[in-house]
C-alpha atoms as a PDB file:
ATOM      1  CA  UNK A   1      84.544  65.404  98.271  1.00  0.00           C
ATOM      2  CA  UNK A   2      84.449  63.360  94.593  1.00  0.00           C
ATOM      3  CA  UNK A   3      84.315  59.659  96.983  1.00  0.00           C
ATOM      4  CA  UNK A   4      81.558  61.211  98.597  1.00  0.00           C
ATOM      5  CA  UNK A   5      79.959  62.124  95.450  1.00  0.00           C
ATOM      6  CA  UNK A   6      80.331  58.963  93.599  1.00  0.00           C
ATOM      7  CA  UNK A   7      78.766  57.316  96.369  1.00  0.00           C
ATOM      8  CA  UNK A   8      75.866  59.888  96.303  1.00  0.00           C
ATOM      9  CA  UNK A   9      75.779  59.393  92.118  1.00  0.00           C
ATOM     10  CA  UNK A  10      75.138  55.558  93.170  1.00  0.00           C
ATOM     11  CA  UNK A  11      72.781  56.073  96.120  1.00  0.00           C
ATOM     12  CA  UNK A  12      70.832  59.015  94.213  1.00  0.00           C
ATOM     13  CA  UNK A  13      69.934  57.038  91.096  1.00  0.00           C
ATOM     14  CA  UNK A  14      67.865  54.492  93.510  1.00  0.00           C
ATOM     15  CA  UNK A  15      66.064  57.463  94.903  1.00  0.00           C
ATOM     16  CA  UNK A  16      65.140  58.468  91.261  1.00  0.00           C
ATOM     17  CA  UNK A  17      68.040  61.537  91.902  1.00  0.00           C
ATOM     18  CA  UNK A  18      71.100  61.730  89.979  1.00  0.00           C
ATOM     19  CA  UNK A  19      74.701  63.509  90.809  1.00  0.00           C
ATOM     20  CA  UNK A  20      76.507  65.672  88.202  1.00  0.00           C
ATOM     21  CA  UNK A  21      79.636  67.337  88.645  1.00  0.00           C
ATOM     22  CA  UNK A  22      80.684  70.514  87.024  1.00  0.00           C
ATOM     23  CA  UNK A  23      84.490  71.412  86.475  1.00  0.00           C
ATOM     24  CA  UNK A  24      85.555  75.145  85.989  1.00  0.00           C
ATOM     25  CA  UNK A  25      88.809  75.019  86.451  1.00  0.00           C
ATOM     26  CA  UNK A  26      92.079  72.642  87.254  1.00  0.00           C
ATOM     27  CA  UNK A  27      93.818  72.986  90.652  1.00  0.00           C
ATOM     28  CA  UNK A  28      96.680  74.920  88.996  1.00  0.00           C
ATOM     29  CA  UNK A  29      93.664  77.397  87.827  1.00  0.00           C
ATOM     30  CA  UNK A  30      93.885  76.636  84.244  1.00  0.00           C
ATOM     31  CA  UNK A  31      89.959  75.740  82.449  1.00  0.00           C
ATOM     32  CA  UNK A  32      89.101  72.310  82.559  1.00  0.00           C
ATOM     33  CA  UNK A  33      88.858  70.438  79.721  1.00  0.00           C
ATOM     34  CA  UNK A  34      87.089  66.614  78.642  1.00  0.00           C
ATOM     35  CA  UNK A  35      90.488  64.822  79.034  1.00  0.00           C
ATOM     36  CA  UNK A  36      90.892  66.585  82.392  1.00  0.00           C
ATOM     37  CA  UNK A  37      87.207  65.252  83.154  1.00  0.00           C
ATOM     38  CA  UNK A  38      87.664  62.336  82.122  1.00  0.00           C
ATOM     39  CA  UNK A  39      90.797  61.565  84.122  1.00  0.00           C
ATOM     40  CA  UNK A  40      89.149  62.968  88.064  1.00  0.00           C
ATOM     41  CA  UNK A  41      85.811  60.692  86.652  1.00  0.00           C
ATOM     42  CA  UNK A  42      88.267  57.605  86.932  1.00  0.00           C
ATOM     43  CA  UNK A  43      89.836  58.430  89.197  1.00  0.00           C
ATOM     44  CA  UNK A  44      87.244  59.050  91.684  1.00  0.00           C
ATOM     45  CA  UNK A  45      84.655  56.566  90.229  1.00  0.00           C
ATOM     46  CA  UNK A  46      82.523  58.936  89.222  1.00  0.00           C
ATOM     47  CA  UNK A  47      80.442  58.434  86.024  1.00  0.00           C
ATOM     48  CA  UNK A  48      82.222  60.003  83.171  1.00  0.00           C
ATOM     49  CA  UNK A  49      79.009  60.984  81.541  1.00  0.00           C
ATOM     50  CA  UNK A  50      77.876  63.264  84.322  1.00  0.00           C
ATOM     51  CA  UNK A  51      81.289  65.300  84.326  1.00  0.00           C
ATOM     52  CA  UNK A  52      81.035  68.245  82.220  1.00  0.00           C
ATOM     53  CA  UNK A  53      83.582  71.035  81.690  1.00  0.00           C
ATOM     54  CA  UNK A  54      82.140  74.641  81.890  1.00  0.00           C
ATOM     55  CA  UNK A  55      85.538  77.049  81.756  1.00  0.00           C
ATOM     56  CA  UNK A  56      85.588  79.440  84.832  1.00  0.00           C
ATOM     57  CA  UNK A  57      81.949  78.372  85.464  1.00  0.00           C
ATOM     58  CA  UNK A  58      80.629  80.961  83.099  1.00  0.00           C
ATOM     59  CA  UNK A  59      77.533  78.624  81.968  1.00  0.00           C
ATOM     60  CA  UNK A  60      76.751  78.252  85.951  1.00  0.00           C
ATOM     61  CA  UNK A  61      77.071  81.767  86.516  1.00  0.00           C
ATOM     62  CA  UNK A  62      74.702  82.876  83.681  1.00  0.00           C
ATOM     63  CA  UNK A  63      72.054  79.992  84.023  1.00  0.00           C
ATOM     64  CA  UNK A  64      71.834  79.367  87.864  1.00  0.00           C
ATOM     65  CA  UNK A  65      73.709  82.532  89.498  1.00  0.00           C
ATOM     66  CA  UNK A  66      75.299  80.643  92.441  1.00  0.00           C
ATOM     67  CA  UNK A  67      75.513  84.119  94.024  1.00  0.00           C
ATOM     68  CA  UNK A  68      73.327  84.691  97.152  1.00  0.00           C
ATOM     69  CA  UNK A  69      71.468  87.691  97.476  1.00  0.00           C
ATOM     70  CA  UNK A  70      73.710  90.801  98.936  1.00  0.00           C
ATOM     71  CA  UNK A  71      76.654  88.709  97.922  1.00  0.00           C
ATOM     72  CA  UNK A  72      79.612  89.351  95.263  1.00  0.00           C
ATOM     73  CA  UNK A  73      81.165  85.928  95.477  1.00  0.00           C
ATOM     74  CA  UNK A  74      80.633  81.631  96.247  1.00  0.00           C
ATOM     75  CA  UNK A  75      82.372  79.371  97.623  1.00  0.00           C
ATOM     76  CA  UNK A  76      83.419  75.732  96.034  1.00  0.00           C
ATOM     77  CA  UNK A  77      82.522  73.288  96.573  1.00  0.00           C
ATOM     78  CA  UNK A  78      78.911  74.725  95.050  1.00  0.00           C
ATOM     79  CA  UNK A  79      75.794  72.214  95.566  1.00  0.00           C
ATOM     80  CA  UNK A  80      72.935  72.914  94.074  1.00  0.00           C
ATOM     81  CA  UNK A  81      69.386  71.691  93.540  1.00  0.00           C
ATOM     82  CA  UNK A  82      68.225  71.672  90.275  1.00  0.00           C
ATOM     83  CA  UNK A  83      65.144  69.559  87.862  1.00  0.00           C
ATOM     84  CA  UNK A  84      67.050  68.280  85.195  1.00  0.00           C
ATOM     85  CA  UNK A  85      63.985  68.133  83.263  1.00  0.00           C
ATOM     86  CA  UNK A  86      63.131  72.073  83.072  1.00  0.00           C
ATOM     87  CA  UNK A  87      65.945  72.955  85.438  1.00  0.00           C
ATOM     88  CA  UNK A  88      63.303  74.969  88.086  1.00  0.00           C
ATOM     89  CA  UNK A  89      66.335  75.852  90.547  1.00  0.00           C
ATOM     90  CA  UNK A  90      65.340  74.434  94.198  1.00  0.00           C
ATOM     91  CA  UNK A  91      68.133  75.023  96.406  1.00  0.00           C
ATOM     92  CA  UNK A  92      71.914  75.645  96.591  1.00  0.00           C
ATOM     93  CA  UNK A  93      74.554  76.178  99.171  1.00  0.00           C
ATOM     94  CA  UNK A  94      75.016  79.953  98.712  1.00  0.00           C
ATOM     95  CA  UNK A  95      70.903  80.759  98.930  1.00  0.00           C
ATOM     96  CA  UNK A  96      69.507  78.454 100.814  1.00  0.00           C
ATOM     97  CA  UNK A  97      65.992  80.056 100.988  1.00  0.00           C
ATOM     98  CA  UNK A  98      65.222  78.833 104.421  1.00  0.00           C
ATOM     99  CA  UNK A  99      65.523  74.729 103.546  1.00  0.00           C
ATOM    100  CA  UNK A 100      67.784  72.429 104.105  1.00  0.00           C
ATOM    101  CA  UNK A 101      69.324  70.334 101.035  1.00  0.00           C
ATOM    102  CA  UNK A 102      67.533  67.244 102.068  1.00  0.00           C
ATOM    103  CA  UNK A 103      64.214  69.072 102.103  1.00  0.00           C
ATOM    104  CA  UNK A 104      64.834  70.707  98.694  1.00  0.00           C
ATOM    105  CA  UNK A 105      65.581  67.351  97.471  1.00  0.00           C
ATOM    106  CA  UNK A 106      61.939  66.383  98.942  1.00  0.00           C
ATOM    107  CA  UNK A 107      60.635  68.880  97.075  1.00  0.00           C
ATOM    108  CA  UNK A 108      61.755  68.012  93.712  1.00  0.00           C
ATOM    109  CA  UNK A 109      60.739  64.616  94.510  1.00  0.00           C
ATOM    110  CA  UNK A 110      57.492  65.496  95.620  1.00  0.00           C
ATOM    111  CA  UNK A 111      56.370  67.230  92.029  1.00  0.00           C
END
Protein backbone atom coordinates (compact mmCIF):
# COMPACT_ATOMS: atom_id res chain seq x y z
CA UNK A 1 0.00 0.00 0.00
CA UNK A 2 1.57 3.84 -0.70
CA UNK A 3 1.82 4.23 3.68
CA UNK A 4 3.60 1.16 3.51
CA UNK A 5 5.79 2.34 0.84
CA UNK A 6 6.65 5.68 2.15
CA UNK A 7 7.68 4.07 5.18
CA UNK A 8 9.85 1.58 3.16
CA UNK A 9 11.23 4.88 0.93
CA UNK A 10 12.36 6.14 4.59
CA UNK A 11 13.61 2.85 6.06
CA UNK A 12 15.34 1.81 2.59
CA UNK A 13 17.49 4.92 2.19
CA UNK A 14 19.28 3.92 5.71
CA UNK A 15 19.93 0.53 4.28
CA UNK A 16 21.61 2.25 1.23
CA UNK A 17 18.06 1.02 -0.79
CA UNK A 18 15.71 3.39 -2.18
CA UNK A 19 11.73 3.03 -3.08
CA UNK A 20 10.31 4.30 -6.42
CA UNK A 21 6.91 4.11 -7.48
CA UNK A 22 5.70 3.80 -10.98
CA UNK A 23 2.11 5.03 -12.06
CA UNK A 24 0.45 3.57 -15.29
CA UNK A 25 -2.69 4.46 -14.94
CA UNK A 26 -5.47 6.44 -12.62
CA UNK A 27 -8.13 4.39 -10.78
CA UNK A 28 -10.75 5.48 -13.35
CA UNK A 29 -8.13 3.80 -15.99
CA UNK A 30 -7.16 6.93 -17.63
CA UNK A 31 -2.79 7.36 -18.02
CA UNK A 32 -1.28 8.99 -15.26
CA UNK A 33 0.16 12.06 -15.57
CA UNK A 34 2.94 14.46 -13.25
CA UNK A 35 0.04 16.44 -11.64
CA UNK A 36 -1.67 13.11 -10.92
CA UNK A 37 1.84 12.02 -9.36
CA UNK A 38 2.34 14.65 -7.74
CA UNK A 39 -0.99 14.77 -5.92
CA UNK A 40 -0.88 10.49 -4.53
CA UNK A 41 3.13 11.66 -3.60
CA UNK A 42 1.42 14.15 -1.05
CA UNK A 43 -0.86 12.58 -0.29
CA UNK A 44 0.72 9.48 0.81
CA UNK A 45 4.08 11.07 1.87
CA UNK A 46 5.85 9.65 -0.59
CA UNK A 47 8.81 11.53 -2.18
CA UNK A 48 7.62 13.32 -5.20
CA UNK A 49 10.88 12.78 -6.96
CA UNK A 50 10.66 9.02 -6.98
CA UNK A 51 7.03 9.04 -8.61
CA UNK A 52 7.23 8.75 -12.22
CA UNK A 53 4.40 8.40 -14.75
CA UNK A 54 4.92 5.62 -17.43
CA UNK A 55 1.26 5.52 -19.42
CA UNK A 56 -0.18 1.90 -19.37
CA UNK A 57 3.27 0.77 -18.10
CA UNK A 58 4.62 0.49 -21.58
CA UNK A 59 8.34 1.59 -20.44
CA UNK A 60 8.02 -1.37 -17.65
CA UNK A 61 6.80 -3.73 -20.04
CA UNK A 62 9.58 -3.16 -22.65
CA UNK A 63 12.58 -2.66 -20.16
CA UNK A 64 11.83 -5.17 -17.27
CA UNK A 65 8.93 -7.54 -18.74
CA UNK A 66 7.02 -8.01 -15.44
CA UNK A 67 5.62 -11.12 -17.16
CA UNK A 68 6.65 -14.51 -15.63
CA UNK A 69 7.65 -17.17 -17.75
CA UNK A 70 4.47 -19.26 -19.29
CA UNK A 71 2.46 -16.24 -18.32
CA UNK A 72 0.31 -13.63 -20.51
CA UNK A 73 -0.47 -11.23 -17.73
CA UNK A 74 0.74 -9.45 -13.89
CA UNK A 75 -0.79 -8.51 -11.28
CA UNK A 76 -0.54 -4.84 -9.45
CA UNK A 77 0.68 -4.12 -7.19
CA UNK A 78 4.17 -5.14 -9.23
CA UNK A 79 7.48 -5.15 -6.91
CA UNK A 80 10.42 -5.50 -8.36
CA UNK A 81 14.15 -5.66 -7.70
CA UNK A 82 16.17 -3.69 -9.72
CA UNK A 83 20.19 -1.79 -9.55
CA UNK A 84 19.44 1.58 -10.24
CA UNK A 85 22.89 1.98 -11.30
CA UNK A 86 22.89 -0.50 -14.48
CA UNK A 87 19.40 -1.74 -13.72
CA UNK A 88 20.68 -5.78 -13.61
CA UNK A 89 16.96 -7.01 -12.79
CA UNK A 90 17.16 -9.19 -9.39
CA UNK A 91 13.79 -10.14 -8.50
CA UNK A 92 10.07 -9.29 -8.91
CA UNK A 93 6.76 -10.54 -7.74
CA UNK A 94 5.65 -12.26 -10.98
CA UNK A 95 9.25 -14.36 -11.43
CA UNK A 96 10.52 -14.87 -8.43
CA UNK A 97 13.41 -17.19 -9.54
CA UNK A 98 13.41 -19.24 -6.43
CA UNK A 99 14.27 -16.09 -3.78
CA UNK A 100 12.49 -14.34 -1.66
CA UNK A 101 12.37 -10.33 -1.96
CA UNK A 102 14.42 -9.90 1.12
CA UNK A 103 17.12 -12.18 -0.25
CA UNK A 104 17.15 -10.45 -3.67
CA UNK A 105 17.53 -7.32 -1.82
CA UNK A 106 20.72 -9.12 -0.11
CA UNK A 107 21.93 -9.69 -3.21
CA UNK A 108 22.03 -6.34 -4.65
CA UNK A 109 23.48 -5.29 -1.49
CA UNK A 110 26.01 -7.77 -1.44
CA UNK A 111 27.70 -6.58 -5.03
Amino acid sequence: SMPELALLQESGRRDGLDVFVVWGEKDDGSGADADFCNLVADQYGTDPARTFFDPGFSSVQNRLNPVAPGENSYGLPWHAVVDPFDMTYYWSSSDQQGVSEDQAIGLLLAD
